[in-house]
PDB file of N, CA and C in Angstrom:
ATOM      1  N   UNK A   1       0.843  -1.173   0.000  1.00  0.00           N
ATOM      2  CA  UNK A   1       0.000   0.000   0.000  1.00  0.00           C
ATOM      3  C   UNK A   1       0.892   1.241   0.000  1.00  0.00           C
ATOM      4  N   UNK A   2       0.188   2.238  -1.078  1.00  0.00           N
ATOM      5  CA  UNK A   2       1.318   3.304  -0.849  1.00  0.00           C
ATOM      6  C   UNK A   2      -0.241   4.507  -1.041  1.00  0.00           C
ATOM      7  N   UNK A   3       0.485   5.842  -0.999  1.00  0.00           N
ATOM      8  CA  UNK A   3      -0.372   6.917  -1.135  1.00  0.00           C
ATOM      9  C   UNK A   3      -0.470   7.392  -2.370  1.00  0.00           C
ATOM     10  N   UNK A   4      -0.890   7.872  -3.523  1.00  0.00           N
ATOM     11  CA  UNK A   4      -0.814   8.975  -4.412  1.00  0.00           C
ATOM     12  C   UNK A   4      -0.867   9.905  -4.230  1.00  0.00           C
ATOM     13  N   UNK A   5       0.223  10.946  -4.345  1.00  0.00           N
ATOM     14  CA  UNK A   5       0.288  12.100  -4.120  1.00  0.00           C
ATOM     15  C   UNK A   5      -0.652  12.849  -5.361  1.00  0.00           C
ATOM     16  N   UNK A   6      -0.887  12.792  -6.410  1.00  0.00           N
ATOM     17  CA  UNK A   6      -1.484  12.913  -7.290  1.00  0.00           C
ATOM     18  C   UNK A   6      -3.100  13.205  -7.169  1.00  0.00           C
ATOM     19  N   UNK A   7      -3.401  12.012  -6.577  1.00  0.00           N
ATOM     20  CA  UNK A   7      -4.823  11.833  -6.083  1.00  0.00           C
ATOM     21  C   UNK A   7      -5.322  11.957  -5.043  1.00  0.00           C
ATOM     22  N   UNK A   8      -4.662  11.500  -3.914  1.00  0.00           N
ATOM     23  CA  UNK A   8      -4.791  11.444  -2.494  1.00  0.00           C
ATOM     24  C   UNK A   8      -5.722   9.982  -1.916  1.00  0.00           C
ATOM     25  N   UNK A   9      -5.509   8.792  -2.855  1.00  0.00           N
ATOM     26  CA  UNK A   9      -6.078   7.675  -2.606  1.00  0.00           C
ATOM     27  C   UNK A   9      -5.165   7.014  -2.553  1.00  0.00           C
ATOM     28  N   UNK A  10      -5.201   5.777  -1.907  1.00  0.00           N
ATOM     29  CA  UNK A  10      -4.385   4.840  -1.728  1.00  0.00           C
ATOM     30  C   UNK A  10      -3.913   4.072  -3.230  1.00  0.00           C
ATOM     31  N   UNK A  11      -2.538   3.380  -3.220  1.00  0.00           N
ATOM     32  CA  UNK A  11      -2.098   2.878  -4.437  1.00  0.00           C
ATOM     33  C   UNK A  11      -1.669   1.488  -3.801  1.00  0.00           C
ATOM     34  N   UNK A  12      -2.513   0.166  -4.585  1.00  0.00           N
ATOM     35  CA  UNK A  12      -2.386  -1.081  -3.682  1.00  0.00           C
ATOM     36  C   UNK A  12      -1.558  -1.914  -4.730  1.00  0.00           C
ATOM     37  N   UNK A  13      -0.873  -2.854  -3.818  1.00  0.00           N
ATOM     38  CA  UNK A  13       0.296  -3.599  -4.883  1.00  0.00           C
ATOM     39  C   UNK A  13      -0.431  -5.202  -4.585  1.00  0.00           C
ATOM     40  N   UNK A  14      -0.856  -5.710  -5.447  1.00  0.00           N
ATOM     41  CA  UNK A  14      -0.579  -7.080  -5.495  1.00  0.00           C
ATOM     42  C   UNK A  14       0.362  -8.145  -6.346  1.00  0.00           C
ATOM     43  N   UNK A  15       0.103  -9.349  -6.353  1.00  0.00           N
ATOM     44  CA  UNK A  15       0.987  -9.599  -7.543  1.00  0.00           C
ATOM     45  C   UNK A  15       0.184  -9.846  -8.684  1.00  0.00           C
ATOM     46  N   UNK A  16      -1.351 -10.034  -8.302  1.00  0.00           N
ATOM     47  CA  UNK A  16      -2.083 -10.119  -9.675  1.00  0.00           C
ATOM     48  C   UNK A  16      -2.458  -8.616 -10.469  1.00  0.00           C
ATOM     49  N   UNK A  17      -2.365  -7.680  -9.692  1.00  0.00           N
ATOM     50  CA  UNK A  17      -2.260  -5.871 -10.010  1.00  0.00           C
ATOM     51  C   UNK A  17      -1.783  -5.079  -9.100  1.00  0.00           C
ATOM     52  N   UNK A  18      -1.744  -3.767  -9.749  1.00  0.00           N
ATOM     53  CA  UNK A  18      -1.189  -2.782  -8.788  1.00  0.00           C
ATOM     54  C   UNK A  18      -2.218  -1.638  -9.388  1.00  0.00           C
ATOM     55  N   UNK A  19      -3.482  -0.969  -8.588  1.00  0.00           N
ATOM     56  CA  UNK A  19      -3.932   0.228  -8.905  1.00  0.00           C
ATOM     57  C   UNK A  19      -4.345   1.352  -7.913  1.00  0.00           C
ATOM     58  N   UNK A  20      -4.623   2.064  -8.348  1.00  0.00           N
ATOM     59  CA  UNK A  20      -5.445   2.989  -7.667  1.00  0.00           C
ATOM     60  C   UNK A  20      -6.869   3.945  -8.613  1.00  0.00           C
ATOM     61  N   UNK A  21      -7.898   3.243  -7.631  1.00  0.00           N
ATOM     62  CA  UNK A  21      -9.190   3.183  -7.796  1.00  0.00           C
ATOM     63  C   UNK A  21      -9.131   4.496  -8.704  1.00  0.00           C
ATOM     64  N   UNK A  22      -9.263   5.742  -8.711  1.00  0.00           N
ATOM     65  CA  UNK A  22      -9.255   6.939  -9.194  1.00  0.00           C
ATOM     66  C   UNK A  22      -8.917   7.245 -10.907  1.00  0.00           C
ATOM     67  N   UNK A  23      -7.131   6.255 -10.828  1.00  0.00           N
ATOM     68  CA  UNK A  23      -6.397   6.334 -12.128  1.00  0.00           C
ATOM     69  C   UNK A  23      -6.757   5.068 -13.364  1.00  0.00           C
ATOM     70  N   UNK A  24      -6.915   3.756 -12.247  1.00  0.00           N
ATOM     71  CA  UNK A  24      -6.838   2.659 -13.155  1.00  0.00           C
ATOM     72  C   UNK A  24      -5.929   1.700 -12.291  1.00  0.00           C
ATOM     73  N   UNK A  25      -5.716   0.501 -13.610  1.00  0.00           N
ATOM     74  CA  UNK A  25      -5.556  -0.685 -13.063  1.00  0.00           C
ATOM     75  C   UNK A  25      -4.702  -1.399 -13.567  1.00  0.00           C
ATOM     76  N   UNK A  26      -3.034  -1.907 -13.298  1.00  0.00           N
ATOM     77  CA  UNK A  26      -2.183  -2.384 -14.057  1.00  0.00           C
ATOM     78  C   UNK A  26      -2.225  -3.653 -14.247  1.00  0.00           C
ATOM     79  N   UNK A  27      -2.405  -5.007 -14.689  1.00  0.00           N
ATOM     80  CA  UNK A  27      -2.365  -6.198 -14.434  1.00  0.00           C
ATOM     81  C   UNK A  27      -1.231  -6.560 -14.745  1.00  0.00           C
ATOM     82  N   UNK A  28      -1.082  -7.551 -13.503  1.00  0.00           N
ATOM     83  CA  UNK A  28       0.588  -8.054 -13.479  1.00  0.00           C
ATOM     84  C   UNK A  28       1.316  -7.183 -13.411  1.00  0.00           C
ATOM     85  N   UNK A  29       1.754  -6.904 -12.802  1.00  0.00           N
ATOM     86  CA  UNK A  29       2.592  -5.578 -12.935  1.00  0.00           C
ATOM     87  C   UNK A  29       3.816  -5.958 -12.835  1.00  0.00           C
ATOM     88  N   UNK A  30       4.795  -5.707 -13.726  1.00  0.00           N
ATOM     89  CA  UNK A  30       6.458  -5.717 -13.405  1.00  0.00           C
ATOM     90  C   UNK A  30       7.266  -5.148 -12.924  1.00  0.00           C
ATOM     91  N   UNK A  31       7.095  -5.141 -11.561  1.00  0.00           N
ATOM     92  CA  UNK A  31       7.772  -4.036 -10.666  1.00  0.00           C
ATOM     93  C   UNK A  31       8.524  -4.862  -9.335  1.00  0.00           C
ATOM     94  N   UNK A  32       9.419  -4.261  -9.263  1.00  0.00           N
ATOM     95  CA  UNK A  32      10.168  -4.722  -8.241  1.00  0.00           C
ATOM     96  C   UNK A  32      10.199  -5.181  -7.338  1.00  0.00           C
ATOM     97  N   UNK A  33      10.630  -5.963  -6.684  1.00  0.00           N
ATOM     98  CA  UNK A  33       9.838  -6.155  -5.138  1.00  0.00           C
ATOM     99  C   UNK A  33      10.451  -4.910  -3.984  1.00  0.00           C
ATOM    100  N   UNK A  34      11.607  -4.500  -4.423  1.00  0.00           N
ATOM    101  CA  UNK A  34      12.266  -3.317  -3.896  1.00  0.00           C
ATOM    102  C   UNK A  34      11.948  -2.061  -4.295  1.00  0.00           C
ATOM    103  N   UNK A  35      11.067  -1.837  -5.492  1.00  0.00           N
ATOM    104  CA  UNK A  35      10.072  -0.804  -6.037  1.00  0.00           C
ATOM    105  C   UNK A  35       9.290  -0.542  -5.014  1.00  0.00           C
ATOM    106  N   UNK A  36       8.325  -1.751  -4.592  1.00  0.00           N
ATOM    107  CA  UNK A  36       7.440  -1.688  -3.800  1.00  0.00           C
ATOM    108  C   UNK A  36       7.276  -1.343  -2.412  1.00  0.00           C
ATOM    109  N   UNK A  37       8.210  -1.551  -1.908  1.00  0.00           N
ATOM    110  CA  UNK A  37       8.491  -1.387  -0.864  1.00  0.00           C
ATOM    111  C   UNK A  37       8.980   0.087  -0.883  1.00  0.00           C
ATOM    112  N   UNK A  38       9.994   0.371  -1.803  1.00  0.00           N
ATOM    113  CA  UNK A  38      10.424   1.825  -1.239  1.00  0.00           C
ATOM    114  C   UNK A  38       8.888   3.031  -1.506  1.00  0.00           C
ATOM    115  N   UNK A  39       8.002   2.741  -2.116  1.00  0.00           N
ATOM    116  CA  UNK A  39       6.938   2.894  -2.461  1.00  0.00           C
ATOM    117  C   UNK A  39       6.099   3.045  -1.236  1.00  0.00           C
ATOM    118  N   UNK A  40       6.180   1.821  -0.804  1.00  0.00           N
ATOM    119  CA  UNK A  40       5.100   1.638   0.293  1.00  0.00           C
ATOM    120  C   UNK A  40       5.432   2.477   2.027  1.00  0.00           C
ATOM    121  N   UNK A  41       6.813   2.596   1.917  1.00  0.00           N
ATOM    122  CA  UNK A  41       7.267   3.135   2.575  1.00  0.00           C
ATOM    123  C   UNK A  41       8.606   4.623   2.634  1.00  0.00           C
ATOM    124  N   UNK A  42       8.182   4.694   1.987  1.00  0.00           N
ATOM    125  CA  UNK A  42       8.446   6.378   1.245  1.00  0.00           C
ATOM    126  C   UNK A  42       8.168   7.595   2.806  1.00  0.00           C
ATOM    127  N   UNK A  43       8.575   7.124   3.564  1.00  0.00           N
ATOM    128  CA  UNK A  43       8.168   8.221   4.738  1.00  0.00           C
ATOM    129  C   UNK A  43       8.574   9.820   4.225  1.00  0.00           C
ATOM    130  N   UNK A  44       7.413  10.881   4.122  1.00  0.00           N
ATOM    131  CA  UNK A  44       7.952  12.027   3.683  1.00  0.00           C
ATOM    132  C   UNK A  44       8.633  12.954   4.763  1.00  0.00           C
ATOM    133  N   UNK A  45       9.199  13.686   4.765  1.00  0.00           N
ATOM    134  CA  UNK A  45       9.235  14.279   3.546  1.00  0.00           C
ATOM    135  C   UNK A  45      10.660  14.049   2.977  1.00  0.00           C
ATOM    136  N   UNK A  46      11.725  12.690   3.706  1.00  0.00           N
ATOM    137  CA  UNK A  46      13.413  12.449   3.761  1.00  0.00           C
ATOM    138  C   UNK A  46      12.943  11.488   2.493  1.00  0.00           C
ATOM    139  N   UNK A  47      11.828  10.241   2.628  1.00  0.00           N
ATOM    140  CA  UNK A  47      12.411   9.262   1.485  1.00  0.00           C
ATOM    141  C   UNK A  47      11.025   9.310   0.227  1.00  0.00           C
ATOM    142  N   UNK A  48      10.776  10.419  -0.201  1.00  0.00           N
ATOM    143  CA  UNK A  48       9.568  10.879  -0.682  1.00  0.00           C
ATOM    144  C   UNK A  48       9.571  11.976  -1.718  1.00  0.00           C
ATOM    145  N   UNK A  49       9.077  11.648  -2.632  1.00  0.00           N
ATOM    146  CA  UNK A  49       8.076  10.729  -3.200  1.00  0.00           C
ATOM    147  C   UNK A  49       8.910   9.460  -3.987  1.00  0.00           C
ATOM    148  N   UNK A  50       8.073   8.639  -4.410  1.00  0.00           N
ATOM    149  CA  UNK A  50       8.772   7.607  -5.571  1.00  0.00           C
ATOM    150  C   UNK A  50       7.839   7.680  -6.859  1.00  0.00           C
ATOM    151  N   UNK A  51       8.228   7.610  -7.952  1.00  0.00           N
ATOM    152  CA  UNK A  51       7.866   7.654  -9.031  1.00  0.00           C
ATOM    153  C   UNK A  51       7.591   6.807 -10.217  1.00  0.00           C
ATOM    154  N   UNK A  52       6.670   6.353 -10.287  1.00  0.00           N
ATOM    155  CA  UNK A  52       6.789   4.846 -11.378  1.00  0.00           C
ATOM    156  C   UNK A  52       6.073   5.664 -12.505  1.00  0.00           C
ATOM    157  N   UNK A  53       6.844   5.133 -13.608  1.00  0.00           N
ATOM    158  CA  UNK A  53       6.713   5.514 -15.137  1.00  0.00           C
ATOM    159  C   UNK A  53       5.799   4.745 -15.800  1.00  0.00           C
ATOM    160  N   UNK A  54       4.933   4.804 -16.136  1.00  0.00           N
ATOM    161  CA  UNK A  54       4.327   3.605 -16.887  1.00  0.00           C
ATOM    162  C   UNK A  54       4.408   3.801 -18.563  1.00  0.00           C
ATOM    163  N   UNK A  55       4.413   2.884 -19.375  1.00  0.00           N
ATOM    164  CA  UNK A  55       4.425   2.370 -20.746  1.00  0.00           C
ATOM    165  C   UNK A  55       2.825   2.971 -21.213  1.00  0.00           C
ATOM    166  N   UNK A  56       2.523   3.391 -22.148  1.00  0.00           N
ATOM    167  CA  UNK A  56       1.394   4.021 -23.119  1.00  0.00           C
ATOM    168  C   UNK A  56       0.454   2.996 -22.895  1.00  0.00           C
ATOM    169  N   UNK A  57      -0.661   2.438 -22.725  1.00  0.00           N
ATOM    170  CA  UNK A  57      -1.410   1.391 -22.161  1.00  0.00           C
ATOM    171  C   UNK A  57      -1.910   0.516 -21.282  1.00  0.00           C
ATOM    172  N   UNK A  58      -0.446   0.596 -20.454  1.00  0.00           N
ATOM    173  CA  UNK A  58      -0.423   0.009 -19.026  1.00  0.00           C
ATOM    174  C   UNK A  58      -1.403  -0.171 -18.468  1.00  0.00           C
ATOM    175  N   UNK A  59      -1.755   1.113 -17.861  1.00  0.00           N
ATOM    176  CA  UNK A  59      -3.182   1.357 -17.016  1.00  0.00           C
ATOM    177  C   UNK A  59      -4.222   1.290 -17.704  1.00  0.00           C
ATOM    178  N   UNK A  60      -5.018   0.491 -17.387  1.00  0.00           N
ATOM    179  CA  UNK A  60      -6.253  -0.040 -17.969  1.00  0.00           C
ATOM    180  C   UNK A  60      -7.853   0.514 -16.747  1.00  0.00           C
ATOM    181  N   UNK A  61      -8.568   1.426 -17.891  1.00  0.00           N
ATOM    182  CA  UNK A  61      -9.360   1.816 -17.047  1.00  0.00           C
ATOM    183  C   UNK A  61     -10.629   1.003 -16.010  1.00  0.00           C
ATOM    184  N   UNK A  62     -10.808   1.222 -15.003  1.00  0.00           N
ATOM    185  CA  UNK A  62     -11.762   0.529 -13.854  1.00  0.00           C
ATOM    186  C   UNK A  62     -12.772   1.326 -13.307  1.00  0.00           C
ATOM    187  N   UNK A  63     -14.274   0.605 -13.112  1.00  0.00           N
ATOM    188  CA  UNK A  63     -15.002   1.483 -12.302  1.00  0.00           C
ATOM    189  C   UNK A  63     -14.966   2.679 -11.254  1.00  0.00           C
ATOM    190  N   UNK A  64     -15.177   3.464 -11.593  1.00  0.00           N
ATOM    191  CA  UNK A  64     -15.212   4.840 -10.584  1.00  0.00           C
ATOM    192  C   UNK A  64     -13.604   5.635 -11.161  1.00  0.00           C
ATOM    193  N   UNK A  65     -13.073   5.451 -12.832  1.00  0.00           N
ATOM    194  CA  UNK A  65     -11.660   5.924 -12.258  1.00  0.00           C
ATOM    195  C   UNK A  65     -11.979   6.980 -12.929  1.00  0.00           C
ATOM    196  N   UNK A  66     -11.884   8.568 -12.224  1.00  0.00           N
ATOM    197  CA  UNK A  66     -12.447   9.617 -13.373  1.00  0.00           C
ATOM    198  C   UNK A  66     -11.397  10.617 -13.382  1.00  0.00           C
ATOM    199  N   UNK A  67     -10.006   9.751 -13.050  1.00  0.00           N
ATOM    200  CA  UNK A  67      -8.456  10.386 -13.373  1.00  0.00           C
ATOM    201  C   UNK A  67      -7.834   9.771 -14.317  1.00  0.00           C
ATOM    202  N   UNK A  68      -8.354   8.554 -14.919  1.00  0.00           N
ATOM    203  CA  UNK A  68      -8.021   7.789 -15.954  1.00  0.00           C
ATOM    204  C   UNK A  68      -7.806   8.716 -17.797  1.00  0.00           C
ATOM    205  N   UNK A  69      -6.548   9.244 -17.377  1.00  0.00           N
ATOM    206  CA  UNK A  69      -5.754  10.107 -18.550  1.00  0.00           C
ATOM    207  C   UNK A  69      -4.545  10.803 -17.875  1.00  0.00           C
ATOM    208  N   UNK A  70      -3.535  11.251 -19.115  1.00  0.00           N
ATOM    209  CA  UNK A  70      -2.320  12.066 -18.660  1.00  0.00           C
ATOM    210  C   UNK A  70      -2.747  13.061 -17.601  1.00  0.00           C
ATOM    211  N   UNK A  71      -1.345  13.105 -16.792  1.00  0.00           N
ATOM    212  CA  UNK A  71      -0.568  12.522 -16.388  1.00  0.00           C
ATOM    213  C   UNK A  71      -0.533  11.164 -15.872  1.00  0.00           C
ATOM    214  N   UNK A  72      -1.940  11.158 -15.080  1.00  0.00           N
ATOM    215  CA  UNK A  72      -2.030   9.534 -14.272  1.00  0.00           C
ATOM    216  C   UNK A  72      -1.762   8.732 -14.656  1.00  0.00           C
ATOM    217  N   UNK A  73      -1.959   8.667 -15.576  1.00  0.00           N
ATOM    218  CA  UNK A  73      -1.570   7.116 -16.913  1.00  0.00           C
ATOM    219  C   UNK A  73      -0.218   7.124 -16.896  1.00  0.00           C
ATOM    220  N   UNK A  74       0.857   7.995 -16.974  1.00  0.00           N
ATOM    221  CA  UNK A  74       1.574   8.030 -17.471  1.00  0.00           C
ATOM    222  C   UNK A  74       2.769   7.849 -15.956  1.00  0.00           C
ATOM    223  N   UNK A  75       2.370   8.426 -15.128  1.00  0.00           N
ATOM    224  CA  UNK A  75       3.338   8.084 -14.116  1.00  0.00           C
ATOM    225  C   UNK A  75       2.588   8.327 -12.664  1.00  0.00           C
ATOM    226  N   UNK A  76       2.939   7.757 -11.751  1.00  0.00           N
ATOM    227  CA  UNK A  76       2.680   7.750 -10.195  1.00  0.00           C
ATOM    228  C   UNK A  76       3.298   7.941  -9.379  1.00  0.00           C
ATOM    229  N   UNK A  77       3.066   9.140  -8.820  1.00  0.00           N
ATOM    230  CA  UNK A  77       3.911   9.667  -7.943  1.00  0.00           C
ATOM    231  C   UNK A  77       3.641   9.567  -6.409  1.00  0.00           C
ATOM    232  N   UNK A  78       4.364   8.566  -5.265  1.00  0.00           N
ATOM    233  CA  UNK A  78       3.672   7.778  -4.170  1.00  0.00           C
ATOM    234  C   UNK A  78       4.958   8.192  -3.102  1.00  0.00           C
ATOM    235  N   UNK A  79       3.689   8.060  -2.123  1.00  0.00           N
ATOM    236  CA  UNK A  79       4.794   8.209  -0.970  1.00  0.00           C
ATOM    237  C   UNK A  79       4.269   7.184   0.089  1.00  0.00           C
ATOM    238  N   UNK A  80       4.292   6.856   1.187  1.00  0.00           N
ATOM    239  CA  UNK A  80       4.241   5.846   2.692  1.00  0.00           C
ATOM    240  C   UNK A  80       2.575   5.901   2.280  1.00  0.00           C
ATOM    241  N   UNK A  81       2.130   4.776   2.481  1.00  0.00           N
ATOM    242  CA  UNK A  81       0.738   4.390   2.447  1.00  0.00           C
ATOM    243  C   UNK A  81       0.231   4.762   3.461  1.00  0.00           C
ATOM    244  N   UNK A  82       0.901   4.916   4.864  1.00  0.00           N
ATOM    245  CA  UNK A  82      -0.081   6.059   6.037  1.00  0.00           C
ATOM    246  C   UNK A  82       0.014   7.292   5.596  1.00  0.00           C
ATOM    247  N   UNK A  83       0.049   8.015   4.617  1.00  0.00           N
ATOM    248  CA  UNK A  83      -0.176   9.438   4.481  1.00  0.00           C
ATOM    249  C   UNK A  83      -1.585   9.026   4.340  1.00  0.00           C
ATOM    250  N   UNK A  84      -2.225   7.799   3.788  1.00  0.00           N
ATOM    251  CA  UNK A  84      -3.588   7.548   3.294  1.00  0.00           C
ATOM    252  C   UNK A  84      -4.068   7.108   4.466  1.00  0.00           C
ATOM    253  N   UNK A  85      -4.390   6.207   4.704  1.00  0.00           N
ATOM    254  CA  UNK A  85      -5.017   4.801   5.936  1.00  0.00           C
ATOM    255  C   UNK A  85      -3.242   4.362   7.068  1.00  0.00           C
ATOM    256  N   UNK A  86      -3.443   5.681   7.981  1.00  0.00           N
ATOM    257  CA  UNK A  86      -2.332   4.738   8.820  1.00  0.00           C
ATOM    258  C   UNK A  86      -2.470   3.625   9.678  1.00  0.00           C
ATOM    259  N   UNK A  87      -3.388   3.388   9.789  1.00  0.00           N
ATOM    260  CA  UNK A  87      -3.743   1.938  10.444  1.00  0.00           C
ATOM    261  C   UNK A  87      -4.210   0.799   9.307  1.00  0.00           C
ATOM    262  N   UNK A  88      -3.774   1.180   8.344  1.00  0.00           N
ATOM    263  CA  UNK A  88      -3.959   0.201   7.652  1.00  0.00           C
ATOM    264  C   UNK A  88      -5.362  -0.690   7.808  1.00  0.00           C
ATOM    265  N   UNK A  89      -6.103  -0.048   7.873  1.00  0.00           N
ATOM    266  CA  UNK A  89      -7.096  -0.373   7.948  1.00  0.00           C
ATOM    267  C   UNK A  89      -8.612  -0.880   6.715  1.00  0.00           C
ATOM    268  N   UNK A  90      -8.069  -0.122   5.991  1.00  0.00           N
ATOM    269  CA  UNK A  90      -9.421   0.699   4.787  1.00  0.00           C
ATOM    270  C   UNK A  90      -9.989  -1.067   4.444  1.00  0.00           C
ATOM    271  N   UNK A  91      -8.700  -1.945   3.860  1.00  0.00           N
ATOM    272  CA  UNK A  91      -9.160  -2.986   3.385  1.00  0.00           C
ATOM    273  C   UNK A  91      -9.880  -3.854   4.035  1.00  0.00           C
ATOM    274  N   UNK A  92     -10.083  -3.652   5.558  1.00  0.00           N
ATOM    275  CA  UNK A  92     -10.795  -4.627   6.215  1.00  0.00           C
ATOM    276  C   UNK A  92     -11.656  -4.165   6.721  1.00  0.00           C
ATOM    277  N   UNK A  93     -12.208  -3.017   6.542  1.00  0.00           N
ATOM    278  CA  UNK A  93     -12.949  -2.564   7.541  1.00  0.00           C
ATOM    279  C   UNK A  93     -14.547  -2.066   5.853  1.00  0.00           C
ATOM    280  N   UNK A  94     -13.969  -2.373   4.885  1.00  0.00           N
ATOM    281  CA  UNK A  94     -14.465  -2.666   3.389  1.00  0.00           C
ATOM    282  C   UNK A  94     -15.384  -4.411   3.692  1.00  0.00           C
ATOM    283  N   UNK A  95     -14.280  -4.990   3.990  1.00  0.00           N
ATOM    284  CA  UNK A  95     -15.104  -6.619   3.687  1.00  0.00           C
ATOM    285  C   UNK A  95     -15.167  -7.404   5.611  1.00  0.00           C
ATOM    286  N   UNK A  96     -15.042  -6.836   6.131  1.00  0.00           N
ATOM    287  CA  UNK A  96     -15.334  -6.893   7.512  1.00  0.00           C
ATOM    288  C   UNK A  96     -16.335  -6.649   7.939  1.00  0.00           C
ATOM    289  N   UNK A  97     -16.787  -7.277   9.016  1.00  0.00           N
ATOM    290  CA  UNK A  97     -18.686  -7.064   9.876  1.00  0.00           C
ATOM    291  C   UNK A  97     -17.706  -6.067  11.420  1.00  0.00           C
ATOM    292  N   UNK A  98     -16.961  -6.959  11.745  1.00  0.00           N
ATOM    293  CA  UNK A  98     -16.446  -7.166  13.155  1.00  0.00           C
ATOM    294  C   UNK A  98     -14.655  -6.595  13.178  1.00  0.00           C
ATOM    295  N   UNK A  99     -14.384  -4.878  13.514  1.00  0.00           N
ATOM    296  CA  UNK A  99     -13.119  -5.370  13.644  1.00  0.00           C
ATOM    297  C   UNK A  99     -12.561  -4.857  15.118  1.00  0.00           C
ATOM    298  N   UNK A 100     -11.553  -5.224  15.334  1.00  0.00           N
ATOM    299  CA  UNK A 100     -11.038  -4.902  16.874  1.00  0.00           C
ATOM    300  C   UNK A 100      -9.553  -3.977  16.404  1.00  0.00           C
ATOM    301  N   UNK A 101      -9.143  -3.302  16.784  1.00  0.00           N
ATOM    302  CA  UNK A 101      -7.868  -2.228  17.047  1.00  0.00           C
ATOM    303  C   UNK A 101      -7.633  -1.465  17.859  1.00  0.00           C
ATOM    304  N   UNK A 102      -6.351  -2.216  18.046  1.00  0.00           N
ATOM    305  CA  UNK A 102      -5.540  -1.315  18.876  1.00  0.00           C
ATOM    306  C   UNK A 102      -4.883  -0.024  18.945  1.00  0.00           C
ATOM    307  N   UNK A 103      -4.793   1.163  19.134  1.00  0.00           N
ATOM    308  CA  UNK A 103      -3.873   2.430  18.935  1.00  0.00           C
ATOM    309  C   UNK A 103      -2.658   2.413  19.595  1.00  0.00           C
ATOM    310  N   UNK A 104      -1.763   1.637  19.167  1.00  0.00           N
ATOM    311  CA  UNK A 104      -0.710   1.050  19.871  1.00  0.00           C
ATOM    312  C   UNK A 104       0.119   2.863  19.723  1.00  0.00           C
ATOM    313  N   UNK A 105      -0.175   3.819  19.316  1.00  0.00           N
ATOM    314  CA  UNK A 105       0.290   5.393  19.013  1.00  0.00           C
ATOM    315  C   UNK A 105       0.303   5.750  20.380  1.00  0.00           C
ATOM    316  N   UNK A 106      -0.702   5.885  21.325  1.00  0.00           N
ATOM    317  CA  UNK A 106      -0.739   5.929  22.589  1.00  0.00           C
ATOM    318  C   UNK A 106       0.068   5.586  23.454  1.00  0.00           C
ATOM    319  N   UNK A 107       0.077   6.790  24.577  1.00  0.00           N
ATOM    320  CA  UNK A 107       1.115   6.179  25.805  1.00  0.00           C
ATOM    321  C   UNK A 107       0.366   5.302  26.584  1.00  0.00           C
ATOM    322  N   UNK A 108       1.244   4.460  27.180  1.00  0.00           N
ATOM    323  CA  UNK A 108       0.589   3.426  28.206  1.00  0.00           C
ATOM    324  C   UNK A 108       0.787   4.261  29.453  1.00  0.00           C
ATOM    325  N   UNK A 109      -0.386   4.231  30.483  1.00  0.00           N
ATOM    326  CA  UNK A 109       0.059   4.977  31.527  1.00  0.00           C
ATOM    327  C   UNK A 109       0.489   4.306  32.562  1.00  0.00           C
ATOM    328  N   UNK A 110       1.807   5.153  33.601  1.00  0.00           N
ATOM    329  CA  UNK A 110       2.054   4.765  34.611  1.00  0.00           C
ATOM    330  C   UNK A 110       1.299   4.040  35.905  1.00  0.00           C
ATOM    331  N   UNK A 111       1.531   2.253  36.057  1.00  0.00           N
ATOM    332  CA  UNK A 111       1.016   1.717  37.187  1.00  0.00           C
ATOM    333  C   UNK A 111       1.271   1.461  38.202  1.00  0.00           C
ATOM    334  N   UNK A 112       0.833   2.100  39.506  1.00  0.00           N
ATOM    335  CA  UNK A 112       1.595   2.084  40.979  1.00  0.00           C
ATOM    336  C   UNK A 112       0.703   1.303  41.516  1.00  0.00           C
ATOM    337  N   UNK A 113       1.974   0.397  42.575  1.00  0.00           N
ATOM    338  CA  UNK A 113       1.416  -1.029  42.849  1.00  0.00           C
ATOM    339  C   UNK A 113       1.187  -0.702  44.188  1.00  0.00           C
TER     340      UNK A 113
END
């Protein structure tokens, strides 16, 4: 998971695609596994942004994408996927009834015995 700076929606990597809902949809994507990651974790503003180029066709348009044309098509510009969902959350809380989380961000407070 990374952010689009572009869009301000999340950009999801699998190995069967890599899109973001807004731009479109790459299938299979040939990207790095070290792409991805510096992608996904791009903390701004020291390791930020990263930039993937795409080929004239690549992105293949998907329901709801109403950024689907230049520039978007053409390149993605991403930084740490918590600029979007920092709890990483969005995807489960989509196909989930029931979820439980923790804010592990929080101080634990001092216990006197």
């Amino acid at each position: 998971m990374a952010t689009n700076l572009q869009t301000g929606s999340g950009w999801r990597f699998a190995k069967a695609y890599a899109a973001d809902y807004r731009v479109g949809r790459i299938d299979r994507p040939r990207l790095s596994l070290a792409c991805v990651v510096a992608a996904s974790s791009a903390f701004p503003p020291f390791l930020s942004p990263v930039r993937l180029r795409f080929a004239q066709d690549t992105v293949k348009p998907m329901a709801g994408a109403d950024l689907h044309k230049p520039p978007f098509t053409e390149v993605a510009v991403l930084t740490d996927g918590g600029v979007y969902d920092n709890l990483g959350l969005e995807r489960v809380w989509k196909r989930c009834r029931t979820i439980l989380v923790s804010n592990a961000g929080r101080n634990t407070p001092a216990l006197e015995h």
